[in-house]
Protein backbone atom coordinates (compact mmCIF):
# COMPACT_ATOMS: atom_id res chain seq x y z
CA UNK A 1 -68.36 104.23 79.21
CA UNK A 2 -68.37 100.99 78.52
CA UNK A 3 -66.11 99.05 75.99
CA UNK A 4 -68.98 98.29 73.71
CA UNK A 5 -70.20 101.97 73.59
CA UNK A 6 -68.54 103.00 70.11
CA UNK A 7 -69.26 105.70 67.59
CA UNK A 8 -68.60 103.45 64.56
CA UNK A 9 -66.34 103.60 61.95
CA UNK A 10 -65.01 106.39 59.92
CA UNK A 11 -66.57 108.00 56.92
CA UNK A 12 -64.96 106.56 53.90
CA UNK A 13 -65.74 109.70 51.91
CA UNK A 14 -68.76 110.36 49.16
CA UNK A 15 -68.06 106.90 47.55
CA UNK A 16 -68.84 104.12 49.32
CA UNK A 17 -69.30 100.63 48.47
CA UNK A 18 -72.47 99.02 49.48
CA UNK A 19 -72.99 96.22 52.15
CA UNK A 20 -72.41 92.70 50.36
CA UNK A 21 -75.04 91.21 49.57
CA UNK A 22 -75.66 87.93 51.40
CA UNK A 23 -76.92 84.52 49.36
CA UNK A 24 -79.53 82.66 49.58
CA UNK A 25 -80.52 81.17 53.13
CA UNK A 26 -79.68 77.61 52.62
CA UNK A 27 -83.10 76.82 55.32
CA UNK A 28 -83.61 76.40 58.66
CA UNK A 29 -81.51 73.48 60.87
CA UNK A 30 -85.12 72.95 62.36
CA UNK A 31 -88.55 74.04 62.05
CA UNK A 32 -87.90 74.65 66.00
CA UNK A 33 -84.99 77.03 65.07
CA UNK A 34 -86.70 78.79 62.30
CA UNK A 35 -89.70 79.05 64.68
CA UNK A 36 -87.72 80.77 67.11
CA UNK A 37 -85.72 83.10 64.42
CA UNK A 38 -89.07 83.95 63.10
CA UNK A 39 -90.36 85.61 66.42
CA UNK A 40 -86.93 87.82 66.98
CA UNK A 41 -87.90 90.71 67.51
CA UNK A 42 -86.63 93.32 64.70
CA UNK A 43 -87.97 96.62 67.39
CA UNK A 44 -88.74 97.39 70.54
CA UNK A 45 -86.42 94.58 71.69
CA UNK A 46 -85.86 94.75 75.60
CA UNK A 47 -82.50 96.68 75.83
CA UNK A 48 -84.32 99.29 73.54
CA UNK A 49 -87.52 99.77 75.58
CA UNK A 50 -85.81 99.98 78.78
CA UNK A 51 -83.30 102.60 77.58
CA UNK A 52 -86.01 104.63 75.85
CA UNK A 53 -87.95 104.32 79.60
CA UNK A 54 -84.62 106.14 80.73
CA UNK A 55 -84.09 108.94 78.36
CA UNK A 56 -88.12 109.90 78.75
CA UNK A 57 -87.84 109.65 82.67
CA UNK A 58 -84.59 112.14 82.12
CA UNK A 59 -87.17 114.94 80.24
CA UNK A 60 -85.63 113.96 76.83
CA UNK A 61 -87.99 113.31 73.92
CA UNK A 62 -86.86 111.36 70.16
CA UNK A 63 -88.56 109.70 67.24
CA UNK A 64 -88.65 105.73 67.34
CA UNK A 65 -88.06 104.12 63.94
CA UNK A 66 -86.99 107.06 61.82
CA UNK A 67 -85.94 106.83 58.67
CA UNK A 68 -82.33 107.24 57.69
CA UNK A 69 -82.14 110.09 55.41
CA UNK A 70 -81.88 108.67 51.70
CA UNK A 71 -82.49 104.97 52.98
CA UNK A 72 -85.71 104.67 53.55
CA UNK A 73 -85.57 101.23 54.69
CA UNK A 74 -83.51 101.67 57.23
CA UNK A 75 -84.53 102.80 60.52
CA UNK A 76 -82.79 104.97 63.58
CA UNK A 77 -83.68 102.98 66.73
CA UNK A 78 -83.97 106.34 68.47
CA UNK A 79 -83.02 109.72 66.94
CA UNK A 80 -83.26 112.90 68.37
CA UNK A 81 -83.82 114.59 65.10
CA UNK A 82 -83.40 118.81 66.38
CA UNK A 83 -79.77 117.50 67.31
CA UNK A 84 -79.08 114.75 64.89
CA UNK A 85 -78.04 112.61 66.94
CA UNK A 86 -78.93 108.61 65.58
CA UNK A 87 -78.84 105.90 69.01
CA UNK A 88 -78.86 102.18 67.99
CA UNK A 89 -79.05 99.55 70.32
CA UNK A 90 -77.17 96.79 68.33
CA UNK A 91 -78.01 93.34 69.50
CA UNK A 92 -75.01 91.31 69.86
CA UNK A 93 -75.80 88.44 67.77
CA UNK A 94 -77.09 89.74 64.98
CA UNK A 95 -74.56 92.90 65.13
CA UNK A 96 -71.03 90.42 66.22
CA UNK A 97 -70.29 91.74 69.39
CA UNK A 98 -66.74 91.18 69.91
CA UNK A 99 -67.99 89.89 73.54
CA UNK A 100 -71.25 87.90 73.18
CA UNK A 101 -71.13 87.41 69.24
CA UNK A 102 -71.66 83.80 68.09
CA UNK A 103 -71.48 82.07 65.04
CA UNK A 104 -74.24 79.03 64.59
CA UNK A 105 -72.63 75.94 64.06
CA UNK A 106 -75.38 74.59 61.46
CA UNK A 107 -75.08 76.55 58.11
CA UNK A 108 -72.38 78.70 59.84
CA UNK A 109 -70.53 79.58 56.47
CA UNK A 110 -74.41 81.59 55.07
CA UNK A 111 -74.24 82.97 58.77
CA UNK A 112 -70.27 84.27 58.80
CA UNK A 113 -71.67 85.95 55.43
CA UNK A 114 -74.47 87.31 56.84
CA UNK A 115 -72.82 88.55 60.03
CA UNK A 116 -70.45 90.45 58.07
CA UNK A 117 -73.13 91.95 55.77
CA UNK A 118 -74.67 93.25 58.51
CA UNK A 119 -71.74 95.25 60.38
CA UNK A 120 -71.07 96.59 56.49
CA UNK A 121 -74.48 97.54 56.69
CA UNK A 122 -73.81 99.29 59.97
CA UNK A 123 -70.86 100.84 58.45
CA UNK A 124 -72.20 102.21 55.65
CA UNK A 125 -75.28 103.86 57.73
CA UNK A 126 -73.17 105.13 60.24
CA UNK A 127 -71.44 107.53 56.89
CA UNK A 128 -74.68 108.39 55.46
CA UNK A 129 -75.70 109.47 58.21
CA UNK A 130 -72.83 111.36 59.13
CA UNK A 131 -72.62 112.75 55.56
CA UNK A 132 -75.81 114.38 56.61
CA UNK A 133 -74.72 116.18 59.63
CA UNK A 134 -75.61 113.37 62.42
CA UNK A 135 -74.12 112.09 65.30
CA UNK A 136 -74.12 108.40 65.41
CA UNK A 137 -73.80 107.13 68.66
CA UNK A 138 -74.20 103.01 68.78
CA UNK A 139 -74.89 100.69 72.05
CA UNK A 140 -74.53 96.83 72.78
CA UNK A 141 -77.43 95.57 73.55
CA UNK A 142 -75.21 94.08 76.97
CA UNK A 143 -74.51 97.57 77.96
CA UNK A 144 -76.22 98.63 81.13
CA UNK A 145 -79.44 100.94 80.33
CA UNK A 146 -78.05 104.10 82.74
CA UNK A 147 -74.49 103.83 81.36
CA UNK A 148 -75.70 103.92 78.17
CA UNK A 149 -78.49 106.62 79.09
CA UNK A 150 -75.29 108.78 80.56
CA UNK A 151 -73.00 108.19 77.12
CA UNK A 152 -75.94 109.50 75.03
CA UNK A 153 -77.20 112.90 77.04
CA UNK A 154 -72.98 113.62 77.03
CA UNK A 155 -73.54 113.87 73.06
CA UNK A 156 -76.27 115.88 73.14
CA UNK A 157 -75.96 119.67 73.39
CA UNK A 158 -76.24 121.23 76.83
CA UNK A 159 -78.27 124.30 75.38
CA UNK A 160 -81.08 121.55 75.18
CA UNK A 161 -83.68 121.49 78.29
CA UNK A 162 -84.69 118.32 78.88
CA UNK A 163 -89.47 119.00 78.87
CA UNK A 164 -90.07 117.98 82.36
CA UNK A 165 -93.93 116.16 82.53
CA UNK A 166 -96.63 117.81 82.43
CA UNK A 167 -94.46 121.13 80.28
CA UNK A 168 -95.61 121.80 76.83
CA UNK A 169 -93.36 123.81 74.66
CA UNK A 170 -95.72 127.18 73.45
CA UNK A 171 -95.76 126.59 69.77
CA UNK A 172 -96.59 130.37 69.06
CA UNK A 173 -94.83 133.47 70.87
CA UNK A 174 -98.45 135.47 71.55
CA UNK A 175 -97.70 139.50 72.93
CA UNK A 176 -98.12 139.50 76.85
CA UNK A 177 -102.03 141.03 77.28
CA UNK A 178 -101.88 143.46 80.26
C-alpha cells in the first residue's frame, strides 16, 4: 500500500478534547480566489467517484455520505455499514498531506490554524468512530484508485460475497414449494 494509505491515529480513550476551533476568516486574497474556494467541491470530488466506480465494479455495495454515529454533521465518504468499516478519501490540501500539502501564502497564519483544525477533526472522528466498533480506513486523495480499491477489500471480511449485477439478495427465506 501506499505511504499515504493510513488508519489514523490512536484512540485517546472516552475523553477527548474537541477539534480547535478555528477564527474568523480574515476574507478572501481575491474575489478570483474566493470564487474558486467557493466551487470546491465538499463530495463526490474526483478521487471519490472514481474509487466508488471501483468498489461497485468489484460486486461491493456502501452508503455515500453517512452519518458518523453521534455527529451528525459529519459524514463517512463511503461506509460499508454491515462491516463498519468508514473509507475517506482525504484531499491533500484541505487534509495536509505530508506530500502535496500546502500552506497559502496570503492569510497563511488563519490557514496553518485551519489546517490543523481539520486533521484534529480527523482525529477525533477517526475515535468516535472506533469507539463504536468501526474500522477507519483513510486514503490520499493522490493514491491510485486500484491500490486504494485493494487496501480497502483487505479490511473487509472475507465471509462477505461481493452481489455480482444483476443478483438480488432474497429478503425473505420462503419454504421450497415442490
Amino acid at each position: 500500500m501506499s505511504q499515504g494509505f493510513a488508519d489514523g491515529a490512536q484512540s485517546a480513550g472516552p475523553l477527548r478534547a474537541s477539534p480547535q476551533s478555528v477564527p474568523a476568516h480574515p476574507g478572501s486574497s481575491s474575489a478570483a480566489v474566493s470564487l474558486r474556494m467557493s466551487r470546491a467541491r465538499r463530495r463526490d470530488t474526483a478521487p471519490e467517484i472514481a474509487l466508488r466506480k471501483l468498489l461497485h465494479a468489484q460486486g461491493l455495495r456502501y452508503r455515500v455520505a453517512y452519518p458518523v454515529p453521534g455527529q451528525r454533521r459529519r459524514t463517512i465518504d463511503i461506509a460499508f455499514t454491515r462491516q463498519k468499516v468508514a473509507v475517506f478519501v482525504d484531499g491533500c490540501f484541505w487534509h495536509g498531506c505530508p506530500e502535496h500539502g500546502t500552506i497559502p501564502r496570503a492569510n497563511a497564519e488563519w490557514w496553518r490554524q485551519k489546517l490543523a483544525s481539520n486533521r484534529a477533526r480527523d482525529v477525533d472522528t477517526n475515535d468516535m468512530l472506533r469507539d463504536h466498533g468501526w474500522t477507519v480506513v483513510r486514503v490520499w486523495e493522490h493514491e491510485l484508485p486500484s491500490n486504494a480499491a485493494a487496501g480497502i477489500r483487505g479490511r473487509l471480511s472475507p465471509t462477505i460475497e461481493p452481489r455480482l449485477s444483476g443478483q438480488h439478495s432474497p429478503r425473505t427465506n420462503h419454504p421450497a414449494s415442490d
